[in-house]
Protein backbone atom coordinates (compact mmCIF):
# COMPACT_ATOMS: atom_id res chain seq x y z
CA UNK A 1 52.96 82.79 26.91
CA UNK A 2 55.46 84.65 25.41
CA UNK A 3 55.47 82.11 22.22
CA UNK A 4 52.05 82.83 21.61
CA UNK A 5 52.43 86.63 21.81
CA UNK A 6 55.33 86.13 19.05
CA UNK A 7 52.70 83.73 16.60
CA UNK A 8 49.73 86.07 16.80
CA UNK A 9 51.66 89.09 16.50
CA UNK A 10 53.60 87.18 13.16
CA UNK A 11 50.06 86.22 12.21
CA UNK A 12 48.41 90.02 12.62
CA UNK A 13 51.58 91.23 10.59
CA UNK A 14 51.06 88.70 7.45
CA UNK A 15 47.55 89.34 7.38
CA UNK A 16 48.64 93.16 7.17
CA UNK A 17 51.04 92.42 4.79
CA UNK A 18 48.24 90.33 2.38
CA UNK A 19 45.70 93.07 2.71
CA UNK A 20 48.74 95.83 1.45
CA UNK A 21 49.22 93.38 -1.45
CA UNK A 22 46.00 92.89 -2.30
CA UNK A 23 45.63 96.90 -2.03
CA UNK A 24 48.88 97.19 -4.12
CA UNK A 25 47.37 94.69 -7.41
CA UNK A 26 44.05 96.91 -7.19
CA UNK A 27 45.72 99.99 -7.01
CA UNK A 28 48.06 98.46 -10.24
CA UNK A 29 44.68 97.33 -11.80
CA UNK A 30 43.34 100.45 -11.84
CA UNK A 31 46.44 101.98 -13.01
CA UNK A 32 46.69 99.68 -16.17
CA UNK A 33 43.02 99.84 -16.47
CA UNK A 34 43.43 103.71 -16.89
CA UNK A 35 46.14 103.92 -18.83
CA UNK A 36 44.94 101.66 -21.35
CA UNK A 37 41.61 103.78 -21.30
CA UNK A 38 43.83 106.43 -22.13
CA UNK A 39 46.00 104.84 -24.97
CA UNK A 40 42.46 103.79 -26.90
CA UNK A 41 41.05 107.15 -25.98
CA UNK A 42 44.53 109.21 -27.52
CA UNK A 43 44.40 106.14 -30.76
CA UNK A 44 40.96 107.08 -31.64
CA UNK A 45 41.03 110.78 -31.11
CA UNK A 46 44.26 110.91 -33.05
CA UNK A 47 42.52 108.98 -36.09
CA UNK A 48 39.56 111.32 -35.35
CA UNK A 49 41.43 114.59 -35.78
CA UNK A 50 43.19 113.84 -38.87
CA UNK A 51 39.76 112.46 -40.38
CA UNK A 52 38.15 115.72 -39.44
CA UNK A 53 41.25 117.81 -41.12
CA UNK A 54 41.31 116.56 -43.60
CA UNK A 55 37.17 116.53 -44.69
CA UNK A 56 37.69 119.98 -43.02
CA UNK A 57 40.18 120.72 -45.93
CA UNK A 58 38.49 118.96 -48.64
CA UNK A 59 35.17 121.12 -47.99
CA UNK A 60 37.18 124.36 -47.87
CA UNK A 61 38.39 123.32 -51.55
CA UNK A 62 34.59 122.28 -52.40
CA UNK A 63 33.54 125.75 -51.23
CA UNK A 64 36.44 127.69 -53.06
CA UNK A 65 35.80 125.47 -56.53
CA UNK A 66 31.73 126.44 -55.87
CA UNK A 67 32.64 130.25 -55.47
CA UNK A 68 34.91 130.36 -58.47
CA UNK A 69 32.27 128.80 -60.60
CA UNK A 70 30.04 130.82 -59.45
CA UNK A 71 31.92 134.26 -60.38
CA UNK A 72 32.44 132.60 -63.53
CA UNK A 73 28.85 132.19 -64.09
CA UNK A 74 28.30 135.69 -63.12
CA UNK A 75 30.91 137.43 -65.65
CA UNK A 76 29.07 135.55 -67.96
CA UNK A 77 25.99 136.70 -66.93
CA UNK A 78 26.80 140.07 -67.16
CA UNK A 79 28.28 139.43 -70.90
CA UNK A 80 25.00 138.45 -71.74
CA UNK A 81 23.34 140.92 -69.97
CA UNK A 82 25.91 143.80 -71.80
CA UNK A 83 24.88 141.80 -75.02
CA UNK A 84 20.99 141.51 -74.76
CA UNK A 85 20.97 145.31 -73.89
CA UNK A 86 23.05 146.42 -76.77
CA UNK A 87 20.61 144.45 -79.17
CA UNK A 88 17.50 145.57 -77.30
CA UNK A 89 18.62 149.46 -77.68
CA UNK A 90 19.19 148.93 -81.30
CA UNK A 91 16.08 147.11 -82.24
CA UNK A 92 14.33 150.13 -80.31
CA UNK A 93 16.45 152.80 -82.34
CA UNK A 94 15.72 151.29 -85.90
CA UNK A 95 11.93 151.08 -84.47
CA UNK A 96 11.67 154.55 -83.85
CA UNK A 97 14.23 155.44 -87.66
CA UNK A 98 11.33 153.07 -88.78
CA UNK A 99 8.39 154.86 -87.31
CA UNK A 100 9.61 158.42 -89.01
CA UNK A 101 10.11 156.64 -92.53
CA UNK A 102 6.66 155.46 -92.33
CA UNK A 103 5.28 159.09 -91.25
CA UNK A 104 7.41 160.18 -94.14
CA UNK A 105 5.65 157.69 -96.12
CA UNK A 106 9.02 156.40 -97.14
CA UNK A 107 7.85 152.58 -97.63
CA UNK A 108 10.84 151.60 -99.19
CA UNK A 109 13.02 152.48 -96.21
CA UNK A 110 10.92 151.52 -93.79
CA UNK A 111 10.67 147.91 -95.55
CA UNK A 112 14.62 148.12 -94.84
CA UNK A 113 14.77 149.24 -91.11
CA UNK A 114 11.85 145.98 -90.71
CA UNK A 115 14.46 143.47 -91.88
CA UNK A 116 16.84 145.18 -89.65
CA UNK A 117 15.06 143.86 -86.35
CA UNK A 118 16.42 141.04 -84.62
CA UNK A 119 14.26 137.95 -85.51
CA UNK A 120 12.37 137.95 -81.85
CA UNK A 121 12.22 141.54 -81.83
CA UNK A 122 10.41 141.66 -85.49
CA UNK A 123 7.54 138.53 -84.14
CA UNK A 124 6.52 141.47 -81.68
CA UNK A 125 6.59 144.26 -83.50
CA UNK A 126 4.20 142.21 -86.40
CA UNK A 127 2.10 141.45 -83.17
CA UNK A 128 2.22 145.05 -82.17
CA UNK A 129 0.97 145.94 -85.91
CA UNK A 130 -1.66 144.21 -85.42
CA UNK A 131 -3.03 146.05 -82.45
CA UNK A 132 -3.52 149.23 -84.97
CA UNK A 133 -1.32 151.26 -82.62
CA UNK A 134 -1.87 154.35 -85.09
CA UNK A 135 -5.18 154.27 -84.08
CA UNK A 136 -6.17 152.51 -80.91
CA UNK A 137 -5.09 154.73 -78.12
CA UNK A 138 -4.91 151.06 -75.98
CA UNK A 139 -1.93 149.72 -77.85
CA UNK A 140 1.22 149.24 -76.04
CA UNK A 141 3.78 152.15 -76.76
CA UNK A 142 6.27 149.73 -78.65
CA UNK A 143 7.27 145.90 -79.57
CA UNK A 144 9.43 145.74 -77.06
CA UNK A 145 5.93 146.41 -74.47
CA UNK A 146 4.61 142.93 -75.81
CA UNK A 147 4.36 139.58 -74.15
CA UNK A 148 5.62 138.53 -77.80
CA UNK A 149 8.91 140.20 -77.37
CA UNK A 150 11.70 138.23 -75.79
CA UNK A 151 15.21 138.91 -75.58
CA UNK A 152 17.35 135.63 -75.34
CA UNK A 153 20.60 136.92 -74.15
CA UNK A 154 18.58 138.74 -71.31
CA UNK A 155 16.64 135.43 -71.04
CA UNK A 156 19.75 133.54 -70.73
CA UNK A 157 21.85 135.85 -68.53
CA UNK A 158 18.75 135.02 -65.91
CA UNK A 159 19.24 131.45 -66.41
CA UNK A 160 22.70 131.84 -65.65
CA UNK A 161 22.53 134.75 -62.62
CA UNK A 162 20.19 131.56 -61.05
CA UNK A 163 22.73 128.92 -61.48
CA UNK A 164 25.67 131.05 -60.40
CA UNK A 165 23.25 131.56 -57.07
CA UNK A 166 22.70 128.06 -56.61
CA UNK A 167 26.74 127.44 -56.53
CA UNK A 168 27.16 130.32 -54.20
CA UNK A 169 24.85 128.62 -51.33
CA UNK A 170 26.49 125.59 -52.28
CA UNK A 171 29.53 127.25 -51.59
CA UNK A 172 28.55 128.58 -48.40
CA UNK A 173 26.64 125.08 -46.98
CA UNK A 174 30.47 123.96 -47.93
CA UNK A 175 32.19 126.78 -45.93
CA UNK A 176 29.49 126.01 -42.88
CA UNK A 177 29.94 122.22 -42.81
CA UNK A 178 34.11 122.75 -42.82
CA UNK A 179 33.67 124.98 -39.95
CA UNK A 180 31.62 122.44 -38.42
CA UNK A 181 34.59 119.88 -39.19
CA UNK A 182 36.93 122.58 -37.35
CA UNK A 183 34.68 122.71 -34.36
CA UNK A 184 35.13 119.00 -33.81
CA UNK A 185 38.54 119.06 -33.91
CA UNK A 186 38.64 121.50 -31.11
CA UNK A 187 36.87 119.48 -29.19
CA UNK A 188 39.09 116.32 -30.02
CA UNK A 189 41.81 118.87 -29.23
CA UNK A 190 40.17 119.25 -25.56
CA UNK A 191 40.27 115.37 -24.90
CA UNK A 192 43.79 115.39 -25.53
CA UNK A 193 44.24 118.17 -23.10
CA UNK A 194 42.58 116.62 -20.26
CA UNK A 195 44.18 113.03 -20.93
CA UNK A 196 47.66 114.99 -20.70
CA UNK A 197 46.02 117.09 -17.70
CA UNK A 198 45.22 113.27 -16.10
CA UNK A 199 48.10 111.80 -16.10
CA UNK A 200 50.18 114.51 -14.34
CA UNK A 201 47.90 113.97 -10.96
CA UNK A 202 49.17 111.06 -8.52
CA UNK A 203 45.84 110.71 -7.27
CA UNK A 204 43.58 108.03 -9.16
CA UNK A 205 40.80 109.43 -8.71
CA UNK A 206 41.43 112.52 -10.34
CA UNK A 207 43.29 110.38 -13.00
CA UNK A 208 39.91 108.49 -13.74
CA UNK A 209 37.23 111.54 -13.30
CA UNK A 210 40.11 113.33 -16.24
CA UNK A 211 39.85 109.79 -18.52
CA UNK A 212 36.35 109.82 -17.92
CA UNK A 213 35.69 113.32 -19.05
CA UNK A 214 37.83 112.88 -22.03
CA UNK A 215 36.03 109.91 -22.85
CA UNK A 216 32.26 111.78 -22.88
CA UNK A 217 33.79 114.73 -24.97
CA UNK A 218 35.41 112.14 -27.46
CA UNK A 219 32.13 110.44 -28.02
CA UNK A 220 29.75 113.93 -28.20
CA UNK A 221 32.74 114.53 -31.04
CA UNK A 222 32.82 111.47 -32.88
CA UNK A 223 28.83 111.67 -33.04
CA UNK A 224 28.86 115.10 -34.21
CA UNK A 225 31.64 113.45 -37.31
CA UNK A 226 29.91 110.92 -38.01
CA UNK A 227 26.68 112.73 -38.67
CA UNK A 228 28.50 115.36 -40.97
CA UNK A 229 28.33 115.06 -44.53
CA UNK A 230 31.48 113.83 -46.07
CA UNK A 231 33.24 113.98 -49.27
C-alpha cells in the first residue's frame, strides 16, 4: 500500500512538472513572439521616421525656393509697374502740351509732341481722333480712356503679379504637406513610446495590448506616408 501511495504521488508530481513546462515554452513563445513583434515594429518605424524627415525637410526647402521666387517675381512686378506708370504719366502730359499747341494752332509743335507718344499710346490717341472729340460731347476724355490703349509694362507686371501668386500657393501646399510629414513623425514617435512603455511591464498581457497598440498607430502612420506626395 504504501508503494503505491509513493508511484501515484511520483506520477501526480511529473504530470505537474510537464504541465509547468509546457506553461514555461508558451509563456517563452509568447515572449519571443513579442519581442520580435517589437524589433520589426522599432525596424520599420525607425526607417519610417527618417523617410518622413527627411521629405519633411525637402518640402520645407521646396516651399522656401517657391517663396523666394515668388518675391522675386513680385519686385519685378513692381519695376514694371514703377515703369508702365512713369510712361503712362508722360504720354498723358505731352497729350495735354499737345492739346494747348493745337488750341494755339501751333501745328508744327503739336506734329512734334505726336511723335513723342509711346508707339501704343499714339494707336489710341489716332483712334481717339477719330471719335471727333472736339466736337462729339460722347468721346472719351483722352487716349488713354480707349480700349485701343494698352500699356505693356502694366500688362506685363499683371502677368507677372499672377505667376508670383501661383508660386506663393505652391509655396504654401509645400509648407502644409511638410507639416503633414511632421505630424507623422509624431505619431511614429508615439509607437516608439509605447514599445519602450511595453517592455518595462512583467505582465504579458500588458506587454502585448502595448505591441499591439503600437502596431495600429504604426500602420494609421505609414498609410498617412504613403499617401503624401513626395519629392
Amino acid at each position: 500500500m504504501p508503494e503505491d501511495m509513493n508511484l501515484e504521488f511520483a506520477y501526480k508530481l511529473s504530470e505537474d512538472e510537464q504541465a509547468e513546462d509546457a506553461e514555461d515554452r508558451r509563456k517563452h513563445r509568447w515572449q519571443v513572439v513579442t519581442e520580435v513583434a517589437e524589433v520589426l515594429i522599432l525596424a520599420i518605424v525607425a526607417v519610417a521616421t527618417a523617410w518622413s524627415g527627411y521629405q519633411a525637410a525637402r518640402w520645407d526647402g521646396r516651399q522656401a525656393l517657391l517663396y523666394g521666387n515668388s518675391q522675386r517675381l513680385r519686385f519685378e512686378a513692381e519695376a514694371l509697374e514703377t515703369l508702365g506708370g512713369q510712361q503712362r504719366l508722360l504720354d498723358v502730359s505731352t497729350f495735354n502740351t499737345w492739346i494747348q499747341a493745337e488750341q494755339d494752332g501751333d501745328t508744327e509743335l503739336a506734329d512734334l509732341y505726336v511723335r513723342r507718344f509711346s508707339d501704343e499710346y499714339r494707336v489710341a490717341f489716332e483712334a481717339w481722333l477719330e471719335t471727333d472729340p472736339f466736337e462729339n460731347p460722347d468721346a472719351p476724355p483722352g487716349p488713354s480712356f480707349m480700349p485701343e490703349y494698352h500699356n505693356p509694362q502694366s500688362e506685363r507686371a499683371e502677368e507677372i503679379n499672377q505667376q508670383a501668386g501661383a508660386l506663393f500657393l505652391a509655396g504654401s501646399e509645400a509648407r502644409e504637406i511638410a507639416e503633414r510629414y511632421v505630424r507623422q513623425t509624431v505619431l511614429f514617435a508615439t509607437v516608439l513610446f509605447l514599445v519602450a512603455i511595453g517592455q518595462r511591464f512583467r505582465f504579458r498581457a500588458v506587454r502585448i495590448a502595448a505591441a499591439v497598440i503600437a502596431g495600429s498607430i504604426m500602420i494609421l502612420a505609414l498609410v498617412g506616408v504613403f499617401r503624401l506626395p513626395r519629392l
